[in-house]
C-alpha atoms as a PDB file:
ATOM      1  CA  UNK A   1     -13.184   3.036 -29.649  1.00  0.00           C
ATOM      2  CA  UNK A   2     -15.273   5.738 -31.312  1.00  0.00           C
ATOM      3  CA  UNK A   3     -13.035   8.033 -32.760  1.00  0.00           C
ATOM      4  CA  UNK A   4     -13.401   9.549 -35.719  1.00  0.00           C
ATOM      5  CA  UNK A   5     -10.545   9.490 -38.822  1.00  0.00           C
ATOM      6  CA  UNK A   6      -9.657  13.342 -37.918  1.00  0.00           C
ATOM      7  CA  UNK A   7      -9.391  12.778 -33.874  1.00  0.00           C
ATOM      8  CA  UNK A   8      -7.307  10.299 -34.548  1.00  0.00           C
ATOM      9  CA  UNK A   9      -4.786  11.183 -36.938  1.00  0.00           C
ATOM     10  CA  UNK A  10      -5.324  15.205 -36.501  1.00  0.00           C
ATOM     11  CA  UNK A  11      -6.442  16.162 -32.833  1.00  0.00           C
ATOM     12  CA  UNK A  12      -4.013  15.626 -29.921  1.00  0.00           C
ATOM     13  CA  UNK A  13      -2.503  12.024 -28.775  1.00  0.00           C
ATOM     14  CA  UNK A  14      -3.755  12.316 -25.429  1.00  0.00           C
ATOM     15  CA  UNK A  15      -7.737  12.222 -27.007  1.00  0.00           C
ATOM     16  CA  UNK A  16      -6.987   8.698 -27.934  1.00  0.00           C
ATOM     17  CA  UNK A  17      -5.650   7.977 -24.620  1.00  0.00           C
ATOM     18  CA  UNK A  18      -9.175   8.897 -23.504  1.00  0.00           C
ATOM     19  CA  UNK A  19     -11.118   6.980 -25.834  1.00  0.00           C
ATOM     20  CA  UNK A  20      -9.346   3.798 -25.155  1.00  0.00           C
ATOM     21  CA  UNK A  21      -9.955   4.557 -21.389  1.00  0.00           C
ATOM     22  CA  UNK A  22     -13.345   5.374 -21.943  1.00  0.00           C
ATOM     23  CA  UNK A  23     -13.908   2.451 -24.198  1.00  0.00           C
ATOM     24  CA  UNK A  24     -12.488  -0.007 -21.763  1.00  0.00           C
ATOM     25  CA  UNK A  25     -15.267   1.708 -18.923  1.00  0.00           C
ATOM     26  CA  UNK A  26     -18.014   0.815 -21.510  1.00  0.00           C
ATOM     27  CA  UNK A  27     -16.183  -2.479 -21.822  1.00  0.00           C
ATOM     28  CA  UNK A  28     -16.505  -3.094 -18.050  1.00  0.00           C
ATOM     29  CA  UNK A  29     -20.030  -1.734 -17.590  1.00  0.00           C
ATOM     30  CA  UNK A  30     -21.720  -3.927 -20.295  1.00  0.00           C
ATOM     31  CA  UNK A  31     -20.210  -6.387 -18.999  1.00  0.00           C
ATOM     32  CA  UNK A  32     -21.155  -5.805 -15.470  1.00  0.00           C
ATOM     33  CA  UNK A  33     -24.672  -5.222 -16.945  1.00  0.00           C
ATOM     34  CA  UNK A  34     -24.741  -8.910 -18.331  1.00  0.00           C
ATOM     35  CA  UNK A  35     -23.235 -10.542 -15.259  1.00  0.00           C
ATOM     36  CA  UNK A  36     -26.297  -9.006 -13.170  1.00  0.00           C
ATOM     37  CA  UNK A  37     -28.730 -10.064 -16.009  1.00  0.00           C
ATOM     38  CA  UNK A  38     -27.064 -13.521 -15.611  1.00  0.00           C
ATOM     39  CA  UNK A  39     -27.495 -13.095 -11.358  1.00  0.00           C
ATOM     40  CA  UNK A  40     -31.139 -12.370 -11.911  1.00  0.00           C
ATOM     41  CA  UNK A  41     -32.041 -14.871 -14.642  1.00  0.00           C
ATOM     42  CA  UNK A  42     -30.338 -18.064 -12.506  1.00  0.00           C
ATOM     43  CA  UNK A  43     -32.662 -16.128  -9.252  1.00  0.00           C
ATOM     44  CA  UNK A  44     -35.279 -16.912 -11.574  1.00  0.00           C
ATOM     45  CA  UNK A  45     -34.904 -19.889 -12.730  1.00  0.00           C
ATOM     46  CA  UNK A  46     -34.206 -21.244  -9.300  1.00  0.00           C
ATOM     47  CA  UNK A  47     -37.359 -20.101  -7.720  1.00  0.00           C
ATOM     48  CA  UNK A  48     -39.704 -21.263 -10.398  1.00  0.00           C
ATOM     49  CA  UNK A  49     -37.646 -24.501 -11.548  1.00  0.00           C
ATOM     50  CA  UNK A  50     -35.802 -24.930  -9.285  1.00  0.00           C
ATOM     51  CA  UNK A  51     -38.871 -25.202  -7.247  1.00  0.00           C
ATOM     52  CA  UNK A  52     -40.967 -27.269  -9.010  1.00  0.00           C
ATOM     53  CA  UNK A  53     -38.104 -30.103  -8.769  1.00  0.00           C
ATOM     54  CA  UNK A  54     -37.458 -29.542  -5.259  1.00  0.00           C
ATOM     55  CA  UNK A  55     -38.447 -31.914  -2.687  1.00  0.00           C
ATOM     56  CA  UNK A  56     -37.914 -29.752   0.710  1.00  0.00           C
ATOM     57  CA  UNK A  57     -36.924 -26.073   1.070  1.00  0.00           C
ATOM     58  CA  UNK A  58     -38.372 -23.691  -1.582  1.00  0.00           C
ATOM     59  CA  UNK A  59     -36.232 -20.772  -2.845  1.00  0.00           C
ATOM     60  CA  UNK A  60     -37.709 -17.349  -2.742  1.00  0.00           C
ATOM     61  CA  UNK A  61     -37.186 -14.860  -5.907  1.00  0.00           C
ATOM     62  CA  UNK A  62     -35.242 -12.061  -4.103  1.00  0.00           C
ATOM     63  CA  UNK A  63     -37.479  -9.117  -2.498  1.00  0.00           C
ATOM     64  CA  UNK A  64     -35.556  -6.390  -3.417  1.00  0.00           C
ATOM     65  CA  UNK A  65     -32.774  -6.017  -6.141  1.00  0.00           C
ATOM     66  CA  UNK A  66     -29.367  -6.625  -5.637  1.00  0.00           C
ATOM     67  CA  UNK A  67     -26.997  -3.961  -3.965  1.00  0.00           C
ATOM     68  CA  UNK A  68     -24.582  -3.248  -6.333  1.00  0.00           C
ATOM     69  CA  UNK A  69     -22.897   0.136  -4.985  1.00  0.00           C
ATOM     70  CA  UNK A  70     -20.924   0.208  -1.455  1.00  0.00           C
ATOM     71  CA  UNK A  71     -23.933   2.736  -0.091  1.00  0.00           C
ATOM     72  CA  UNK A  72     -26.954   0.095  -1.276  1.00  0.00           C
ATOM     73  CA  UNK A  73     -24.611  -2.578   0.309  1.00  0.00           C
ATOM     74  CA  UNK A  74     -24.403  -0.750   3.550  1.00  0.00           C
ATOM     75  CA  UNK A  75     -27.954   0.677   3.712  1.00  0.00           C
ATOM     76  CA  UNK A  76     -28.828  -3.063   3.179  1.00  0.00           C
ATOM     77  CA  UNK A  77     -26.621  -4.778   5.899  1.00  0.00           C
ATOM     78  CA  UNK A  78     -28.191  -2.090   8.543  1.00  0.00           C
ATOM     79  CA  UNK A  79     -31.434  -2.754   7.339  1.00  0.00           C
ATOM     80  CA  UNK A  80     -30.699  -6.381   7.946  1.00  0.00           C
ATOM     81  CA  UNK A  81     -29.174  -5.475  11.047  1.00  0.00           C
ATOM     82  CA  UNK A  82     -32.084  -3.300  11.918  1.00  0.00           C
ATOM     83  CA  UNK A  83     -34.373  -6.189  11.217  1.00  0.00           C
ATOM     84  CA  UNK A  84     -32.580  -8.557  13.349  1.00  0.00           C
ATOM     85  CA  UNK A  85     -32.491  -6.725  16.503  1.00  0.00           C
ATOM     86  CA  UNK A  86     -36.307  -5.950  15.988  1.00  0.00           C
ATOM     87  CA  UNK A  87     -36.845  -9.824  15.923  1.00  0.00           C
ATOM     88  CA  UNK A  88     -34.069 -10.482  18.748  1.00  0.00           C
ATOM     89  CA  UNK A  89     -36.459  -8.332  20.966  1.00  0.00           C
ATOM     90  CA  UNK A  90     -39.704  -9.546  19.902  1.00  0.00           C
ATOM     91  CA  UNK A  91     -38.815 -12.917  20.678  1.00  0.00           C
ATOM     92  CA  UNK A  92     -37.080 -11.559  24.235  1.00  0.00           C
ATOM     93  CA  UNK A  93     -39.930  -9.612  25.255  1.00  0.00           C
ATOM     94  CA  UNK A  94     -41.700 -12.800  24.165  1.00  0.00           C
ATOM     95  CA  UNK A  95     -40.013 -14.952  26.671  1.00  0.00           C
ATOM     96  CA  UNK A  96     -40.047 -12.321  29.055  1.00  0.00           C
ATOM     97  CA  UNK A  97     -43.763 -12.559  29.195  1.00  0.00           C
ATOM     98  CA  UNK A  98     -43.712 -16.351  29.627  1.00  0.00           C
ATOM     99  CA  UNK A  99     -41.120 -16.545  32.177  1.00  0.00           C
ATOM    100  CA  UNK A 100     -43.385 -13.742  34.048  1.00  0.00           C
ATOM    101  CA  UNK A 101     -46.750 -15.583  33.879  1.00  0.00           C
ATOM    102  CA  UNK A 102     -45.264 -18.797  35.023  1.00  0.00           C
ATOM    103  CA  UNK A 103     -43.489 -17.042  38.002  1.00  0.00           C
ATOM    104  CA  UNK A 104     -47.055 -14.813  38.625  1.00  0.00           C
ATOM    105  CA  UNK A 105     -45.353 -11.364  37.776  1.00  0.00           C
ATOM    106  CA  UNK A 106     -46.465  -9.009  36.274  1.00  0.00           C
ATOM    107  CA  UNK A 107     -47.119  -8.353  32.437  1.00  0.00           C
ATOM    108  CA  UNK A 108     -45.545  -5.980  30.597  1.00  0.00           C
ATOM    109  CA  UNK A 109     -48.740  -3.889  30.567  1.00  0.00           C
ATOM    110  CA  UNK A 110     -49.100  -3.687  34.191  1.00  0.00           C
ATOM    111  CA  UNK A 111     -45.750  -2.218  34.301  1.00  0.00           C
END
């Protein structure tokens, strides 16, 4: 846990409390730490092996890394979001235009 002889026997009870809390944080975080390694090795291997076996669709190596606290995950959903929309209008303005040159409107220029 990484106490020493005297904390534990000598110092208060409640310090050991907090080093087997602390130790089971470290615990968690390593092991966190390795799952992501894990995430990121497998995104690897899939878009360079994976890829060279595959017949059709080719998977990318992600763009940016994975969002791992709640802010990252929200700042990446409305980016995302964001993103969407931008293409939802490009392809409405898009067919806008067509719909108006077939009809013999106006473009959106001449508006």
């Amino acid at each position: 846990m990484g106490m020493t002889w005297t904390q534990f026997w000598i110092d208060e009870p409640e310090l050991a409390i907090a080093y087997r809390k602390a130790d089971a944080i470290r615990k968690r975080r390593k092991n966190e730490e390795l799952w992501l390694e894990g995430m990121y090795t497998a995104e690897a291997l899939s878009a360079t092996v994976g890829n060279m076996f595959s017949k059709g669709q080719k998977h990318p190596y992600p763009a940016e890394p994975f969002p791992i606290t709640v802010d990252e995950q929200r700042e990446r959903r409305e980016r995302e979001e964001k993103a969407r929309m931008e293409r939802m209008k490009a392809a409405f303005m898009a067919r806008s235009l067509q719909v108006n040159t077939r009809l013999g409107g106006r473009t959106h220029d001449e508006c």
